[in-house]
Structures are given as C-alpha cells and as structure tokens.
PDB file of N, CA and C in Angstrom:
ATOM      1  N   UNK A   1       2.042 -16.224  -7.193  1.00  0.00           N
ATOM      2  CA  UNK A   1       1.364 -15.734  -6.010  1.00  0.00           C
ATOM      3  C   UNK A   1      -0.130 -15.853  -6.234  1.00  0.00           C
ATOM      4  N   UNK A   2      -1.183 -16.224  -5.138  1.00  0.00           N
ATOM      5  CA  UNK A   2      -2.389 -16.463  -5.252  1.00  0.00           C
ATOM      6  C   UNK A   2      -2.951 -15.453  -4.087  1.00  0.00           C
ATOM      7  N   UNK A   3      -3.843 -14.838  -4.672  1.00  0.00           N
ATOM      8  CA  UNK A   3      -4.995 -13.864  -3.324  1.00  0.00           C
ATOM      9  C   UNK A   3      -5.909 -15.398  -2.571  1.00  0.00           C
ATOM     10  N   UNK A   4      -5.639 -15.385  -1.388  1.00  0.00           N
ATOM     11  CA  UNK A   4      -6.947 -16.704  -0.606  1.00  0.00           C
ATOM     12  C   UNK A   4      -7.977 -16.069  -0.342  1.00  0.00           C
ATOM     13  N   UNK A   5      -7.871 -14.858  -0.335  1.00  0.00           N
ATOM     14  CA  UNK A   5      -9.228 -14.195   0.633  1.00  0.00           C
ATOM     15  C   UNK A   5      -9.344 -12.659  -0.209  1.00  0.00           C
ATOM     16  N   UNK A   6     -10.154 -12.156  -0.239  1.00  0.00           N
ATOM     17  CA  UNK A   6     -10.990 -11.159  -1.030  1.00  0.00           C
ATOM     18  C   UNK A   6     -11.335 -10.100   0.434  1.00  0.00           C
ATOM     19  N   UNK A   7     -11.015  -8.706   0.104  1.00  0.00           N
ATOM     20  CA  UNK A   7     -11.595  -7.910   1.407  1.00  0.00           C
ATOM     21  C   UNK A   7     -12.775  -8.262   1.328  1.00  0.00           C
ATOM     22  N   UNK A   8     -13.814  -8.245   0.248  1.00  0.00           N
ATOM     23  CA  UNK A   8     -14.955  -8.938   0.398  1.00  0.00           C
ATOM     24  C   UNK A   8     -15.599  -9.499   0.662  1.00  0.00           C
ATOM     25  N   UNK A   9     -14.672 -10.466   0.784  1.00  0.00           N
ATOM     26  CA  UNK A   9     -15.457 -11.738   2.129  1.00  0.00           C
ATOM     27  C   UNK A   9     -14.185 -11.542   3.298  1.00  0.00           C
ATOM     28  N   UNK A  10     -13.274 -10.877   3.528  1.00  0.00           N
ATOM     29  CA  UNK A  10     -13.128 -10.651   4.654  1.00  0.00           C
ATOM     30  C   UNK A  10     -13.334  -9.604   5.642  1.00  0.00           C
ATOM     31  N   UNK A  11     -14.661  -8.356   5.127  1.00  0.00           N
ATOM     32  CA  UNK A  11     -15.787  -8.568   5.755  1.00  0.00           C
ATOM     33  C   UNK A  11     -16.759  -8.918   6.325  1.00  0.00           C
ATOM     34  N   UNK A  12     -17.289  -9.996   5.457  1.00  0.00           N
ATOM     35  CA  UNK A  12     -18.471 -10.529   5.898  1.00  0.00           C
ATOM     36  C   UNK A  12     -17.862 -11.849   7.152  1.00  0.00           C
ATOM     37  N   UNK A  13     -16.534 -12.182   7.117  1.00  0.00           N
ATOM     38  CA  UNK A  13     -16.076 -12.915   8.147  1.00  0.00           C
ATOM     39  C   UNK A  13     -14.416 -12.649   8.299  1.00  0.00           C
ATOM     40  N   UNK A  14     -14.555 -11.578   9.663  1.00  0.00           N
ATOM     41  CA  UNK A  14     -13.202 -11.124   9.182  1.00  0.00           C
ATOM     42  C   UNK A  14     -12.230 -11.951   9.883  1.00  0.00           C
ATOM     43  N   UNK A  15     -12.632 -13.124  10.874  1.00  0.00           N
ATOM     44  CA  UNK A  15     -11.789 -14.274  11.315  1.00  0.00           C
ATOM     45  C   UNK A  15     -10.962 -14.782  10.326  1.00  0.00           C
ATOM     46  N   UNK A  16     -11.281 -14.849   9.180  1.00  0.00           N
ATOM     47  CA  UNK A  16     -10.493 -15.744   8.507  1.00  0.00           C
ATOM     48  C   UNK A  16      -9.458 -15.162   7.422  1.00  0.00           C
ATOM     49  N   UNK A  17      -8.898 -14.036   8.059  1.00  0.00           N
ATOM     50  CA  UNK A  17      -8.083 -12.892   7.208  1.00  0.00           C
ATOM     51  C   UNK A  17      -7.152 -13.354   8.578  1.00  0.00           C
ATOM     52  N   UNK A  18      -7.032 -13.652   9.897  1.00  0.00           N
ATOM     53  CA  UNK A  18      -6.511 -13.927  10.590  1.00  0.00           C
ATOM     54  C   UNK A  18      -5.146 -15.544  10.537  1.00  0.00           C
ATOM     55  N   UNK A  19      -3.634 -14.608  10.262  1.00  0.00           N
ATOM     56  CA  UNK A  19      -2.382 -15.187  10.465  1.00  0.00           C
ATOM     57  C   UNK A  19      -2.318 -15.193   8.827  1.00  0.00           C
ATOM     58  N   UNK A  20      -3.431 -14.226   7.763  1.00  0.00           N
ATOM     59  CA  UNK A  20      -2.852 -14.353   6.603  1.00  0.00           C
ATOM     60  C   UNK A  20      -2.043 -12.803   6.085  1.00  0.00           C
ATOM     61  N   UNK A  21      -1.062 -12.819   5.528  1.00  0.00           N
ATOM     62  CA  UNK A  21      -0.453 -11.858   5.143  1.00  0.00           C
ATOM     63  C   UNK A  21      -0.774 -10.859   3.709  1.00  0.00           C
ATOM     64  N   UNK A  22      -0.673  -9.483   4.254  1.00  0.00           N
ATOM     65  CA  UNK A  22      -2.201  -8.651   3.577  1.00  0.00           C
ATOM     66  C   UNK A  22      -0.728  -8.280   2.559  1.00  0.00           C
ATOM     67  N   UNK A  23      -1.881  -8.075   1.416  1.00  0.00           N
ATOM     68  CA  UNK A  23      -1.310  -7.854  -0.026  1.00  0.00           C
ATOM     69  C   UNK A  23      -2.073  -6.242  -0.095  1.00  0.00           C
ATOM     70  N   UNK A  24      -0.683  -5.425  -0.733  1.00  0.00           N
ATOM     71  CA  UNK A  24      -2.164  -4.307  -0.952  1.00  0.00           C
ATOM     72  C   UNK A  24      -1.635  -3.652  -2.442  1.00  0.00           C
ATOM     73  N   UNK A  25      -2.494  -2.793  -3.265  1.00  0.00           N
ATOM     74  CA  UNK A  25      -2.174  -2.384  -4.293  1.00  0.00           C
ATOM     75  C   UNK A  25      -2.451  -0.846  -4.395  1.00  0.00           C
ATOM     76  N   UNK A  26      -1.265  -0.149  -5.183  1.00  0.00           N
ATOM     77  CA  UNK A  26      -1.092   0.811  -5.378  1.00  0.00           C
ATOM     78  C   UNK A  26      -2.282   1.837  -6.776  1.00  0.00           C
ATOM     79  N   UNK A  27      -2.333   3.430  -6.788  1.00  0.00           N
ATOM     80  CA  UNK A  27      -2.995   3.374  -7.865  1.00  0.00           C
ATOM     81  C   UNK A  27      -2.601   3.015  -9.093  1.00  0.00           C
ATOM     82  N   UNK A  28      -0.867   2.340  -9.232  1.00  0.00           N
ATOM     83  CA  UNK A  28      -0.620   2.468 -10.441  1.00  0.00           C
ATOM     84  C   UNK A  28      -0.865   1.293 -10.772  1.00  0.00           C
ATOM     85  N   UNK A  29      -1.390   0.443 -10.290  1.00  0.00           N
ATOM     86  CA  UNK A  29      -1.381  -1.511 -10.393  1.00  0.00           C
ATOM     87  C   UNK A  29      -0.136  -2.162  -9.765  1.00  0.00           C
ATOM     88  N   UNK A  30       0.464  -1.290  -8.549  1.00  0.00           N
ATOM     89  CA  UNK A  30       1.838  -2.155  -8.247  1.00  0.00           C
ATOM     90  C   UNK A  30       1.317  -2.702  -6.996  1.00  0.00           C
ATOM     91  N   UNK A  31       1.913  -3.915  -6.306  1.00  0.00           N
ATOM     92  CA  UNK A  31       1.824  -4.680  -5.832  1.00  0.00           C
ATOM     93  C   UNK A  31       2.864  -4.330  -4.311  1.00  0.00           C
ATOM     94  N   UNK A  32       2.379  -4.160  -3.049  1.00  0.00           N
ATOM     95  CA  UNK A  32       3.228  -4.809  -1.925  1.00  0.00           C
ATOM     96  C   UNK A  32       2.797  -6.308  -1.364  1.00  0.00           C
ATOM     97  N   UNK A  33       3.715  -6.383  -0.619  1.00  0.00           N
ATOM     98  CA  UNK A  33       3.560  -7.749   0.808  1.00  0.00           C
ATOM     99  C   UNK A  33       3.596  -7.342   1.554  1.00  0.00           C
ATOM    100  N   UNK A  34       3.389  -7.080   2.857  1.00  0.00           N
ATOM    101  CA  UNK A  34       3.679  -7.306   4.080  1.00  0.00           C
ATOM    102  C   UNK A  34       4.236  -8.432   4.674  1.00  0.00           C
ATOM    103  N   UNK A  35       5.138  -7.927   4.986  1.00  0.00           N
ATOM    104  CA  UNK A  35       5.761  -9.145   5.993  1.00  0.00           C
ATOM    105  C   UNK A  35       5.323 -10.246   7.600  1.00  0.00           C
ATOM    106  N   UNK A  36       4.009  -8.848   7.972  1.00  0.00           N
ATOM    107  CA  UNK A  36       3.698  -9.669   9.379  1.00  0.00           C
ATOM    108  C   UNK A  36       2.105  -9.972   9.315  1.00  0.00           C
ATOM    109  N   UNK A  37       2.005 -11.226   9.637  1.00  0.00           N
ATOM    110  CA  UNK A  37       0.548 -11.990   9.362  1.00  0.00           C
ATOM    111  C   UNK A  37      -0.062 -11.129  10.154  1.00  0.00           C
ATOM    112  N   UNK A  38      -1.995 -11.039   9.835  1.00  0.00           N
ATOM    113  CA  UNK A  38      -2.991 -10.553  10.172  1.00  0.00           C
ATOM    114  C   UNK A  38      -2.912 -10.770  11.744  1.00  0.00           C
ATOM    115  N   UNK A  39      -3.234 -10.384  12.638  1.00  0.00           N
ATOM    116  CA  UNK A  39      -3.820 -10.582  14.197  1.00  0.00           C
ATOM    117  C   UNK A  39      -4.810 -10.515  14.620  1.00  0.00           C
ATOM    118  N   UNK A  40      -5.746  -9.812  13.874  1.00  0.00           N
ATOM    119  CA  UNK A  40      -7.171  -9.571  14.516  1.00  0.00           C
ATOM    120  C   UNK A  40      -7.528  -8.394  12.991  1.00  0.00           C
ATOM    121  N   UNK A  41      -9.057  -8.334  12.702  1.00  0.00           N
ATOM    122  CA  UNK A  41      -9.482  -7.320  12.242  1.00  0.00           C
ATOM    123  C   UNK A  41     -10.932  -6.668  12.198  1.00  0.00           C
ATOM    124  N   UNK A  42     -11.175  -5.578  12.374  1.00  0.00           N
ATOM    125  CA  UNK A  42     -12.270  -5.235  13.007  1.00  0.00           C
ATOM    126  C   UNK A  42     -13.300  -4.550  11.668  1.00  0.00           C
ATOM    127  N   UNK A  43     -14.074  -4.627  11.495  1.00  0.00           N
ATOM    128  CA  UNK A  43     -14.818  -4.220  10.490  1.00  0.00           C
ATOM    129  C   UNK A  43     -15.472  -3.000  11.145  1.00  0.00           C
ATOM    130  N   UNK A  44     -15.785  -2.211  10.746  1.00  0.00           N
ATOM    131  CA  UNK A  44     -16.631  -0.375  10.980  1.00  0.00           C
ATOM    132  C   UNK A  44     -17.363  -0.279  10.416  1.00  0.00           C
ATOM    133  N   UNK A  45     -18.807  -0.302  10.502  1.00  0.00           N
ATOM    134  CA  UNK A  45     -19.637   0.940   9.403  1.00  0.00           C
ATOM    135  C   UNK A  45     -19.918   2.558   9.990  1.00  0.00           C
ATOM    136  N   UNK A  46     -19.471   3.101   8.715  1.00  0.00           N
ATOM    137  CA  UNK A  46     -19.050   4.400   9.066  1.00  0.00           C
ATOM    138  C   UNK A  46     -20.915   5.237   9.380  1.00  0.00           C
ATOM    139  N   UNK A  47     -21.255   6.348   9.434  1.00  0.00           N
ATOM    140  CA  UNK A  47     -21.880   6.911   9.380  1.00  0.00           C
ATOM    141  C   UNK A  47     -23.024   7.053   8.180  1.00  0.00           C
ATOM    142  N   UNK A  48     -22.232   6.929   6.951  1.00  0.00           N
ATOM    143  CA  UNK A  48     -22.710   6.811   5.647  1.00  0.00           C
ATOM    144  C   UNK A  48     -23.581   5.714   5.599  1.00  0.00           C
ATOM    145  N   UNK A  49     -22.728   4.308   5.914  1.00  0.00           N
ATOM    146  CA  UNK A  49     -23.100   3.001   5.752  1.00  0.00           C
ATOM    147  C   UNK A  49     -21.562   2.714   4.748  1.00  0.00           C
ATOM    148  N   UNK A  50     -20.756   3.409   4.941  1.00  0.00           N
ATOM    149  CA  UNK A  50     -19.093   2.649   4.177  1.00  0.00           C
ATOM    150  C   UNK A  50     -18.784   1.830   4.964  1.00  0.00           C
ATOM    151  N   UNK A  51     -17.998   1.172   4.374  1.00  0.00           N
ATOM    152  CA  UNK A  51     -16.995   0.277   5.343  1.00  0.00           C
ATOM    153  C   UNK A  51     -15.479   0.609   5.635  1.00  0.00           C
ATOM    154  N   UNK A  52     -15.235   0.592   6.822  1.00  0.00           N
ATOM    155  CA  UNK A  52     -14.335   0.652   6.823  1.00  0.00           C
ATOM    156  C   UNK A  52     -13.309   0.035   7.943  1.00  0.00           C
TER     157      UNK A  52
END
C-alpha cells in the first residue's frame, strides 16, 4: 500500500484528495481504509488559526 497524497498538501490543494480513498490512523499505529472515494473537501481555519 502507498499514501499519494499527504493531509499536508491536501490542504494547500484540497482538489486533489478528490475520488481518492482516505486512509486514517489510530493512536496505537493501526491502520483503516475506507471504502468510499473522497467527493469534495473543504478546508477551515478555525479561530486560533488550526486547521481543520
């Protein structure tokens, strides 16, 4: 399995996180998939200046 895209840069262009299927990780180092590709994603800066 290979990561294509980094939340990191799918921030700075979040088009291209679009029809890819999000990987996410647990605190213990475990690994899911998701099964249904990206559709759209919206980037936030919070109040602080976080992202979210």
């Amino acid at each position: 399995m290979q990561i294509d895209l980094l939340w990191e840069d799918a921030v700075q262009e979040p088009e291209r996180a679009v029809g890819m299927y999000l990987v996410t990780a647990d605190a213990d180092g475990g690994f899911g998939t998701h099964p249904t590709p990206v559709e759209s994603l919206e980037v936030v800066t919070l109040a602080g200046g976080e992202l979210r």
